[in-house]
N, C-alpha and C. Protein backbone atom coordinates (compact mmCIF):
# COMPACT_ATOMS: atom_id res chain seq x y z
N UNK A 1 0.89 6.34 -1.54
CA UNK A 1 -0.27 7.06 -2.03
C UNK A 1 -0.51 6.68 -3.48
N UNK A 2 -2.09 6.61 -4.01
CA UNK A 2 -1.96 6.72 -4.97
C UNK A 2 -3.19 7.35 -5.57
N UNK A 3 -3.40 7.43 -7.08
CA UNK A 3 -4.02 8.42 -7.76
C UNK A 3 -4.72 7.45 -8.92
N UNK A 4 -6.01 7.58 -9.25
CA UNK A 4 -6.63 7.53 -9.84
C UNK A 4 -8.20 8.64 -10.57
N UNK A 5 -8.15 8.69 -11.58
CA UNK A 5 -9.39 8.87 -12.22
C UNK A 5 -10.15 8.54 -13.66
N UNK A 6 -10.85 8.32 -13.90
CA UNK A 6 -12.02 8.32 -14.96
C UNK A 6 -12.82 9.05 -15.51
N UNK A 7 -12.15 9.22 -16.90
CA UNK A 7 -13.36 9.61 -17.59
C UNK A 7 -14.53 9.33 -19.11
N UNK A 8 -15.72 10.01 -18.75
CA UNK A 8 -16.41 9.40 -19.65
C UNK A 8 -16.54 10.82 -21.06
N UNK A 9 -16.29 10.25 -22.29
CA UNK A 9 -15.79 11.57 -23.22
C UNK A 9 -16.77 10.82 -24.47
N UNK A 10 -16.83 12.13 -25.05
CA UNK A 10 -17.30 11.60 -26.45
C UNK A 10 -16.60 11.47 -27.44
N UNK A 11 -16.81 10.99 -28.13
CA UNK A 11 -16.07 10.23 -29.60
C UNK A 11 -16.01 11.35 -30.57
N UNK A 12 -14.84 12.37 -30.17
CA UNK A 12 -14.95 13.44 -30.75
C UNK A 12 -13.51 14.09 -30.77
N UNK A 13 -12.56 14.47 -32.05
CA UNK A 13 -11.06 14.76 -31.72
C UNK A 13 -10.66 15.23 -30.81
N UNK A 14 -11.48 16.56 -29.76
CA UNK A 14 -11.19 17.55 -28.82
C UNK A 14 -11.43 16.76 -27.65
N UNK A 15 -11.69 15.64 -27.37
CA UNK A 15 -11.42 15.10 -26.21
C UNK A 15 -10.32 14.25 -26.05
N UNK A 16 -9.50 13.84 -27.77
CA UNK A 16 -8.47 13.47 -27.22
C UNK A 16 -7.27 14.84 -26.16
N UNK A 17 -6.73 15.61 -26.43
CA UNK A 17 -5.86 16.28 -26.09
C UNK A 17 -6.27 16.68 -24.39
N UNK A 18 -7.91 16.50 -23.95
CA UNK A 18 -8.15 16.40 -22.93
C UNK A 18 -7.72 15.49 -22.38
N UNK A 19 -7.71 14.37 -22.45
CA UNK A 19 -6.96 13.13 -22.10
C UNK A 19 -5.53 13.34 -21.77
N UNK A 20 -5.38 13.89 -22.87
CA UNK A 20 -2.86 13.90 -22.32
C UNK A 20 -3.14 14.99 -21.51
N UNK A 21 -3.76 16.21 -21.46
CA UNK A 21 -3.58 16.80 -20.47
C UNK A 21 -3.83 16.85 -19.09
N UNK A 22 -4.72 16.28 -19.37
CA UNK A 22 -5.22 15.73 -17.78
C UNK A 22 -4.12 14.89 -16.84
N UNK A 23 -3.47 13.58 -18.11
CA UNK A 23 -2.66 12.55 -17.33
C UNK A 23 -1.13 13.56 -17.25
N UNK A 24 -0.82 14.26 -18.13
CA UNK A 24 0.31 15.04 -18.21
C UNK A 24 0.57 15.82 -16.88
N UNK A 25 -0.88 16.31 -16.78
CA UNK A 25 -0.82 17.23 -15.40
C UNK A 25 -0.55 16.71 -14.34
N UNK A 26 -1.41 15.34 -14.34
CA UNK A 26 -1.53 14.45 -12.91
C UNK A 26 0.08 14.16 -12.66
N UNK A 27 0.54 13.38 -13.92
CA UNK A 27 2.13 12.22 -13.57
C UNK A 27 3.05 14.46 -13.18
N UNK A 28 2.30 15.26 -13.65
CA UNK A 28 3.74 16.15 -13.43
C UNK A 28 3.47 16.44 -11.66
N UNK A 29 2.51 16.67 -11.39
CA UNK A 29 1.79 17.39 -10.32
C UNK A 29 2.54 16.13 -9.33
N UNK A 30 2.46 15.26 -9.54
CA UNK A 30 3.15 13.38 -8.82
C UNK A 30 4.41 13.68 -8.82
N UNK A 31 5.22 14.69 -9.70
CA UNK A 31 6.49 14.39 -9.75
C UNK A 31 7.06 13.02 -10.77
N UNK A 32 6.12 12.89 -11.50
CA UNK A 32 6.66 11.51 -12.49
C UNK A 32 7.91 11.93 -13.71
N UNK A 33 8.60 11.46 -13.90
CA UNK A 33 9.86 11.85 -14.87
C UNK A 33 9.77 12.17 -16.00
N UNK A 34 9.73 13.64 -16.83
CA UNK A 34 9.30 14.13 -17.69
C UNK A 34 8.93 12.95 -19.29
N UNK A 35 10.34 11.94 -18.93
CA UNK A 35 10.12 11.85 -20.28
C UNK A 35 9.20 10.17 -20.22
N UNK A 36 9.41 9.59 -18.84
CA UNK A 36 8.13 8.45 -18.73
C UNK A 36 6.41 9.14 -19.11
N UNK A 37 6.17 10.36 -18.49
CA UNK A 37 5.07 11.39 -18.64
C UNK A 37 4.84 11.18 -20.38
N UNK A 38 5.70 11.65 -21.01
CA UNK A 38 5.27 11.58 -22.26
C UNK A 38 5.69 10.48 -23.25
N UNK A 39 6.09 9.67 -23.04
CA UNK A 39 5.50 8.22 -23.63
C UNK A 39 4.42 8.28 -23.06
N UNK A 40 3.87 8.01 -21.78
CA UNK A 40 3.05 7.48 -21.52
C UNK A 40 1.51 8.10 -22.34
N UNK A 41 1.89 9.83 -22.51
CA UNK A 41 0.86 10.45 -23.24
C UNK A 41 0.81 10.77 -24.26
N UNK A 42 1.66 9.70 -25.17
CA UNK A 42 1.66 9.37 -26.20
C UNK A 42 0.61 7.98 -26.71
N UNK A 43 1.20 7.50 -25.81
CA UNK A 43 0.31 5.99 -26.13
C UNK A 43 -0.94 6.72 -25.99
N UNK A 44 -1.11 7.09 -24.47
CA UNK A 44 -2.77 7.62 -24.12
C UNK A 44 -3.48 7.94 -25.69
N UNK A 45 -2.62 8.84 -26.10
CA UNK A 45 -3.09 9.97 -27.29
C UNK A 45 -3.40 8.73 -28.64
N UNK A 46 -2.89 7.76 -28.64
CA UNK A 46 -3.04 6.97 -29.68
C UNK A 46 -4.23 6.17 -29.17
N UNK A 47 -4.09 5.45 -28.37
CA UNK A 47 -5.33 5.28 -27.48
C UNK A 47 -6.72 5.35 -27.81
N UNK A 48 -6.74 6.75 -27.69
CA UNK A 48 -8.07 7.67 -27.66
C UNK A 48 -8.41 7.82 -29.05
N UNK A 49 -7.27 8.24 -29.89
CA UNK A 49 -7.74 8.61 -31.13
C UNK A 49 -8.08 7.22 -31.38
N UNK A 50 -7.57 6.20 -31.67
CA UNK A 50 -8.57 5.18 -32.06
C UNK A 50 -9.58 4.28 -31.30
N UNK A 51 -10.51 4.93 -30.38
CA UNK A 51 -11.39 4.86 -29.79
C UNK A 51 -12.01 5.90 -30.72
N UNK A 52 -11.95 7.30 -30.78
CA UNK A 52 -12.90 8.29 -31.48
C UNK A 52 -12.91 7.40 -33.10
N UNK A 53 -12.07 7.50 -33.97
CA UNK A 53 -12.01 6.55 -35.30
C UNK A 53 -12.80 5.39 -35.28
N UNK A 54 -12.68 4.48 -34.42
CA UNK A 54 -13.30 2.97 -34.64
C UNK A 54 -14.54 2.56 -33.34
N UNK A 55 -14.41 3.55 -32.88
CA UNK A 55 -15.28 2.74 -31.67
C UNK A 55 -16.86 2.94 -31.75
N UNK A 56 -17.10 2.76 -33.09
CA UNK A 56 -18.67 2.50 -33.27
C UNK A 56 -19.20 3.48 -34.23
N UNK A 57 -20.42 3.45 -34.25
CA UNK A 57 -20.66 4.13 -35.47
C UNK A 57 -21.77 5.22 -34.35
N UNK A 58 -22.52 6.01 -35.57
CA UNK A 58 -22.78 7.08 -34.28
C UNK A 58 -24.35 6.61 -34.13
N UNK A 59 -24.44 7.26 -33.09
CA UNK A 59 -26.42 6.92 -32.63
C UNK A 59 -27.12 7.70 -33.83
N UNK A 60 -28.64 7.21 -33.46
CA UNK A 60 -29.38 7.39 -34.51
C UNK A 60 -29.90 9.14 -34.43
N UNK A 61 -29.49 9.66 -33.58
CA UNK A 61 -29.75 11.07 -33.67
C UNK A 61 -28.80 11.65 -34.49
N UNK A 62 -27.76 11.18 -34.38
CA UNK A 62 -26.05 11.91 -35.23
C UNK A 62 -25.38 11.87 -34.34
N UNK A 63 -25.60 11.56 -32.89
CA UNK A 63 -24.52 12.64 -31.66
C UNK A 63 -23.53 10.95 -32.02
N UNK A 64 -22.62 11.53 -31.17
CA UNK A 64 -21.66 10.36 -31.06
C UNK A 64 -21.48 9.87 -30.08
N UNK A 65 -21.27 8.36 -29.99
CA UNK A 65 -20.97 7.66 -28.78
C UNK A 65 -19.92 8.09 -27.98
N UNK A 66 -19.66 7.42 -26.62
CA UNK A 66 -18.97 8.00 -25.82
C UNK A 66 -17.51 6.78 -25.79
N UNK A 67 -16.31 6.81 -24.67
CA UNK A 67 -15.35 6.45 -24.81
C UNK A 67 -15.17 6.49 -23.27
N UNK A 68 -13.90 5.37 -22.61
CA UNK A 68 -14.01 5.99 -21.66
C UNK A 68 -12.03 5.79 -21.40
N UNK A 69 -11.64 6.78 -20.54
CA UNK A 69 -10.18 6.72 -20.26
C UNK A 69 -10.33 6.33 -18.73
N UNK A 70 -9.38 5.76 -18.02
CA UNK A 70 -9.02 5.13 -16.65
C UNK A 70 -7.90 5.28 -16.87
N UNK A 71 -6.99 6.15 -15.61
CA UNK A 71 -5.61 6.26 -15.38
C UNK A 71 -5.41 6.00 -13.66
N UNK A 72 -4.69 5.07 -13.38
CA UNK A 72 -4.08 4.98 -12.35
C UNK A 72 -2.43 4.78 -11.85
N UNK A 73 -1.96 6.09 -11.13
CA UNK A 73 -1.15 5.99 -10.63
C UNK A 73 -1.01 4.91 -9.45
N UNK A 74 -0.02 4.24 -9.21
CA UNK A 74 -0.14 3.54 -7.80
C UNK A 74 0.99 3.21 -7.55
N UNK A 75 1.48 3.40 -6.53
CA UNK A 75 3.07 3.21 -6.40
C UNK A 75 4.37 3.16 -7.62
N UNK A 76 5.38 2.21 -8.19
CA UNK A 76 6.02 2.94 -8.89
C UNK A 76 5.39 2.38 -10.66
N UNK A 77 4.12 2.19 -10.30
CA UNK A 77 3.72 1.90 -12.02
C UNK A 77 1.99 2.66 -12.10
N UNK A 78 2.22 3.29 -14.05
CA UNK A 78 0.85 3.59 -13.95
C UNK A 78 0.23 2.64 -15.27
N UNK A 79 -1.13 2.31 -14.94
CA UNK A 79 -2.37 1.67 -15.89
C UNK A 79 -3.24 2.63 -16.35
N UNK A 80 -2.93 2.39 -17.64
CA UNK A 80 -4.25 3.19 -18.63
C UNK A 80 -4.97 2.32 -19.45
N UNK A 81 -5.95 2.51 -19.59
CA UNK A 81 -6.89 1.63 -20.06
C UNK A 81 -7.96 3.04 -20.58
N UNK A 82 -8.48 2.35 -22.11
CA UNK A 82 -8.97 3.01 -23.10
C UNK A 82 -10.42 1.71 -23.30
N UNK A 83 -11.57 2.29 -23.16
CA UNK A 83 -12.97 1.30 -23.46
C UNK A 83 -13.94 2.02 -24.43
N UNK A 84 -13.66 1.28 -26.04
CA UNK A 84 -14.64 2.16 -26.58
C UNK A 84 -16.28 1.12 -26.41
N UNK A 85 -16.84 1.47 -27.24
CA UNK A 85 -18.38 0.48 -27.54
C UNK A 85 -18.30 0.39 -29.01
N UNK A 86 -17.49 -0.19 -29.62
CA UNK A 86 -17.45 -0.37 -31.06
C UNK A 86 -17.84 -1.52 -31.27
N UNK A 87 -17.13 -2.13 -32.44
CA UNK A 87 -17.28 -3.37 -32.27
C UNK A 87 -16.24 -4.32 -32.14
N UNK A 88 -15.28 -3.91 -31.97
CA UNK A 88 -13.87 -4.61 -31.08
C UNK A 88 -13.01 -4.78 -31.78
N UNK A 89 -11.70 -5.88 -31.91
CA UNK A 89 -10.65 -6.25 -32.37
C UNK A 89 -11.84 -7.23 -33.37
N UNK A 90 -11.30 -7.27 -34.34
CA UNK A 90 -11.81 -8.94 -35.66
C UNK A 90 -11.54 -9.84 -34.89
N UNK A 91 -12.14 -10.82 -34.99
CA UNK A 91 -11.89 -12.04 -34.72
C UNK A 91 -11.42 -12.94 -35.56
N UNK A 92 -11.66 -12.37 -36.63
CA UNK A 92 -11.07 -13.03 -37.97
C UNK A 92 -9.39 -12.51 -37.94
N UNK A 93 -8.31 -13.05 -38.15
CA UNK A 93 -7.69 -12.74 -38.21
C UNK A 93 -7.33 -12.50 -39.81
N UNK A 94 -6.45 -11.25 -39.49
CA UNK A 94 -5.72 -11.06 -40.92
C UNK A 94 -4.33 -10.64 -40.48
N UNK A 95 -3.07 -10.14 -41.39
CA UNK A 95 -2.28 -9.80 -40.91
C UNK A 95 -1.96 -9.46 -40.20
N UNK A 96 -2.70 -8.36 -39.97
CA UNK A 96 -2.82 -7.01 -38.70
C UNK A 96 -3.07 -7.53 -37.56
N UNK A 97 -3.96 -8.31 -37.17
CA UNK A 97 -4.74 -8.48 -36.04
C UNK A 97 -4.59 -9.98 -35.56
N UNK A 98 -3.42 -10.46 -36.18
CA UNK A 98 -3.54 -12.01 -35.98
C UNK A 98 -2.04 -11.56 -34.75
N UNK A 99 -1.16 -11.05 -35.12
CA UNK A 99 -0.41 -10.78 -34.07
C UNK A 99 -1.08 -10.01 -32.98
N UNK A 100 -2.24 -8.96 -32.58
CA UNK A 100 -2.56 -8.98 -31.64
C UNK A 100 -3.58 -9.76 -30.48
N UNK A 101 -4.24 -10.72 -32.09
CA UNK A 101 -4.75 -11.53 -31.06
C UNK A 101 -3.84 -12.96 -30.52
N UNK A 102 -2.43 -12.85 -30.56
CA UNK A 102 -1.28 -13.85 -30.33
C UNK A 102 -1.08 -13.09 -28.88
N UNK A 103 -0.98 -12.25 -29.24
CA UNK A 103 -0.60 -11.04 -27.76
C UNK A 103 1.55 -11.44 -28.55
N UNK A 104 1.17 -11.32 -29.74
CA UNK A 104 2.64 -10.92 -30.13
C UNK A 104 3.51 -9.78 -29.31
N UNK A 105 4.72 -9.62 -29.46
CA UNK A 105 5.90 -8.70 -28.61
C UNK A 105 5.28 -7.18 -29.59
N UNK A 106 5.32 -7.49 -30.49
CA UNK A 106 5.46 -5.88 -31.41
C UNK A 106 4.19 -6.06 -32.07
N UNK A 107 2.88 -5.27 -32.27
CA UNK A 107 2.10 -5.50 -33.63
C UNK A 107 2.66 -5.26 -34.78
N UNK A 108 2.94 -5.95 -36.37
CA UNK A 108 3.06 -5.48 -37.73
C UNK A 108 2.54 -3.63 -37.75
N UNK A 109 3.55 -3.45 -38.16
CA UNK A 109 3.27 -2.14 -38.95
C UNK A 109 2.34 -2.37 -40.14
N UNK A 110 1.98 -1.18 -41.01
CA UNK A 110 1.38 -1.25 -41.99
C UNK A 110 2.35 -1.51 -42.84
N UNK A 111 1.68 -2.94 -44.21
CA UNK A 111 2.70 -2.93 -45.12
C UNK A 111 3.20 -1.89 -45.70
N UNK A 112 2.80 -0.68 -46.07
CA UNK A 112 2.93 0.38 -46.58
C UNK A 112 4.12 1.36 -45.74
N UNK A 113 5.14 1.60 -45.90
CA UNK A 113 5.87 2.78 -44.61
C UNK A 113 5.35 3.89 -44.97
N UNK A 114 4.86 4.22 -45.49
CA UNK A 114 4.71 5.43 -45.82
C UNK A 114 3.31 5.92 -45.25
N UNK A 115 2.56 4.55 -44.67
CA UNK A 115 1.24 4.57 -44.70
C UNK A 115 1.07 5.83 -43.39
N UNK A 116 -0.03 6.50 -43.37
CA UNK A 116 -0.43 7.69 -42.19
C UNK A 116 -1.01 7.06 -41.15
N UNK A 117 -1.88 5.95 -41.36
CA UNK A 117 -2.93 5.06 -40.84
C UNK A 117 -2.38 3.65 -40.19
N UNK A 118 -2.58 2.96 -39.16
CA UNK A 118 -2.43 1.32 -38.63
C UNK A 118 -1.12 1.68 -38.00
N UNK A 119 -0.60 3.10 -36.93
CA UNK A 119 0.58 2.75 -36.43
C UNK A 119 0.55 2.57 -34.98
N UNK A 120 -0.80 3.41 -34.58
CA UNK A 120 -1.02 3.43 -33.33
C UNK A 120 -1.13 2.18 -32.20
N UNK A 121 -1.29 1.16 -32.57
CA UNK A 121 -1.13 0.21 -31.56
C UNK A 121 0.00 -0.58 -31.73
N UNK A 122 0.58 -0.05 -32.78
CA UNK A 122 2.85 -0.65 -32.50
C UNK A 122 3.35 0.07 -31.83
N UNK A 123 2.61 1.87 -31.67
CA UNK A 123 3.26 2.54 -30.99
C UNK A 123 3.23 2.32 -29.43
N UNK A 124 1.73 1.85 -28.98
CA UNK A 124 2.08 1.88 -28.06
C UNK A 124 2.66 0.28 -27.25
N UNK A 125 2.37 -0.04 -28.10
CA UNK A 125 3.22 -1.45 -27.58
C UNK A 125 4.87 -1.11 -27.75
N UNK A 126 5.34 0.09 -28.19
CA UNK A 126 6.60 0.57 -28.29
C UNK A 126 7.01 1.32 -27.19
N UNK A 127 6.12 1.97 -26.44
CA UNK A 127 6.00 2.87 -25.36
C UNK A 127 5.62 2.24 -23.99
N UNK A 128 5.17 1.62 -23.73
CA UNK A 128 4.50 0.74 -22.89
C UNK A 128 5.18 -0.63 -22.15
N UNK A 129 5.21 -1.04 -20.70
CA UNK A 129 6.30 -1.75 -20.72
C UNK A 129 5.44 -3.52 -20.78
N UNK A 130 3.80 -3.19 -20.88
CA UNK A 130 2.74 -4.38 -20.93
C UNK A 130 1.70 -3.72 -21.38
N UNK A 131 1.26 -4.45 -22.45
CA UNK A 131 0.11 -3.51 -22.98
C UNK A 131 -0.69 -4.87 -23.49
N UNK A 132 -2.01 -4.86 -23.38
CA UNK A 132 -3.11 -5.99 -23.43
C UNK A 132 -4.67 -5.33 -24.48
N UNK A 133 -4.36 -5.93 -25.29
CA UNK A 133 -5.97 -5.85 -26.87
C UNK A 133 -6.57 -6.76 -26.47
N UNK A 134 -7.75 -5.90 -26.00
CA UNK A 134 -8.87 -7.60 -26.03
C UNK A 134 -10.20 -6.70 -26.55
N UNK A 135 -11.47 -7.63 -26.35
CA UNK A 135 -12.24 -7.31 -26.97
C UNK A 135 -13.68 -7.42 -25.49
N UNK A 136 -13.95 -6.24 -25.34
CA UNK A 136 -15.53 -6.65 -24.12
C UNK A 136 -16.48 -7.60 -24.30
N UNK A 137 -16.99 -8.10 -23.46
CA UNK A 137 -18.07 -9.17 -23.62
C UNK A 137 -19.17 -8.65 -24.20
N UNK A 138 -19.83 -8.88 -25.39
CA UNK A 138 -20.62 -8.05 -26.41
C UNK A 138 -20.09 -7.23 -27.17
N UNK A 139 -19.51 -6.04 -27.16
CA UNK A 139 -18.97 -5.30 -27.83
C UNK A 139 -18.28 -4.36 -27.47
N UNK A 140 -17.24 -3.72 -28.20
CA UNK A 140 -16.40 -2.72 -27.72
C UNK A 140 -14.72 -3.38 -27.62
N UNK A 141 -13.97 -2.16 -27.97
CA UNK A 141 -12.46 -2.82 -27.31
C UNK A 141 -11.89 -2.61 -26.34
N UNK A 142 -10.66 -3.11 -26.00
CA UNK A 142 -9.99 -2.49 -24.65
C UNK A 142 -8.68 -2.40 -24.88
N UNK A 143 -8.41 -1.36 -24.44
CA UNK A 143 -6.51 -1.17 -24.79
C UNK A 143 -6.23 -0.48 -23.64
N UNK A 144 -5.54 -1.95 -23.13
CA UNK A 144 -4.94 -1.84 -21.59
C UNK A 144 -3.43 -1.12 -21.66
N UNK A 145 -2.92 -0.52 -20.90
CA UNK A 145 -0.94 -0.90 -20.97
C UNK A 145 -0.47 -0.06 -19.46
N UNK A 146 0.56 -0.16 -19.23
CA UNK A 146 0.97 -0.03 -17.99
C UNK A 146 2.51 0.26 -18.70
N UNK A 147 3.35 1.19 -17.32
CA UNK A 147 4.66 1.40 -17.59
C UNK A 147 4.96 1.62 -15.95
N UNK A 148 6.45 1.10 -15.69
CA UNK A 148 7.02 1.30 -14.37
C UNK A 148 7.38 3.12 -14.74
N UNK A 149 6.78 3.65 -13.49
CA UNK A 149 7.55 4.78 -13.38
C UNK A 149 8.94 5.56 -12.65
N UNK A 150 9.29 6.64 -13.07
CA UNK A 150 10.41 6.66 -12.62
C UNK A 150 10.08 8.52 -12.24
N UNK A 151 10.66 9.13 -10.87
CA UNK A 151 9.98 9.72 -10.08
C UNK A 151 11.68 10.83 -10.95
N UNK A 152 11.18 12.19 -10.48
CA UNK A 152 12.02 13.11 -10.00
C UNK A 152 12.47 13.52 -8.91
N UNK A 153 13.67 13.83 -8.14
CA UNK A 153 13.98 14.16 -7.01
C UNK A 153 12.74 14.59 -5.70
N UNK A 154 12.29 15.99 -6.31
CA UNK A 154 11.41 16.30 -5.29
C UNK A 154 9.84 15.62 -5.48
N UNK A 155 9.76 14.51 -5.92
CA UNK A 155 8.44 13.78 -6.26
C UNK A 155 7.18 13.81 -5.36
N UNK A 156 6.37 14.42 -5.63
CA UNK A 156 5.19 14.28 -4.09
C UNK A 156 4.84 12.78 -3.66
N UNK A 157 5.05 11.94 -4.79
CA UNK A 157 4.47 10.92 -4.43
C UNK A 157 5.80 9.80 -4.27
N UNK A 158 6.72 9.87 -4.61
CA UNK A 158 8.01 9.15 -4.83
C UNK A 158 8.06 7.92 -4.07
N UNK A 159 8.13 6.69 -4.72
CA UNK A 159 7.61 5.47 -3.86
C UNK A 159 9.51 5.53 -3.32
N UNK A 160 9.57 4.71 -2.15
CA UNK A 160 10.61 4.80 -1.10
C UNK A 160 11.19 3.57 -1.48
């Protein structure tokens, strides 16, 4: 069996935490292993927030653009995928972005440790057991990643 859904959210902080809860509920409701569940809605959560931060600037009324989350469970691995309409990864490379457009093992942290800002896509390449930055045809980014899961005893969905 497996599980999928989509959604379409606006570029707005209160739809991140909709996001982990939704997938939190789904991988628990599946029986998925507490602590695969939250990596995984961790990354999600980094995810999203930089989809709301970078993924475009707002329409000409004020409202804000939208974002979209895709989670699929499917046997013993799940795919999340994050699509804003921004204007994507640089193409220019600079420090930052020259290892993700390598599809490097780890992205650079911020030179700064101390920095608050630039951790979210080491994190989830820290959490994640394949995770893929690319950029949509025209505009927008994509932050793919996937993790094998690992079930609890009474699992509803528990691959055999």
């Amino acid at each position: 069996m497996s599980i999928w859904w989509s959604l379409h959210l606006r570029r707005e902080a209160a739809s991140v935490p909709l996001a982990r809860r939704l997938l939190l509920g789904t991988m628990e409701t599946a029986g998925v292993d507490p602590d695969i569940s939250y990596d995984l809605s961790l990354a999600l959560t980094e995810a999203c927030a930089n989809a709301v931060k970078h993924g475009g600037p707002a329409a000409p009324d004020g409202s804000t653009q939208a974002y979209r989350v895709t989670a699929y469970l499917d046997g013993d691995k799940c795919r999340i995928e994050v699509t804003d309409s921004g204007p994507g990864f640089p193409t220019t490379p600079t420090f930052r972005t020259a290892s993700l457009l390598k599809r490097s093992p780890i992205p650079q942290p911020p030179a700064d440790s101390e920095a608050e800002h630039g951790r979210g896509l080491c994190l989830i390449e820290a959490l994640a057991d394949h995770v893929d930055f690319r950029n949509n045809p025209g505009h927008g980014a994509v932050v793919s990643f996937d993790k094998i899961l690992k079930w609890k005893e009474d699992a509803l969905l528990k691959v055999s």
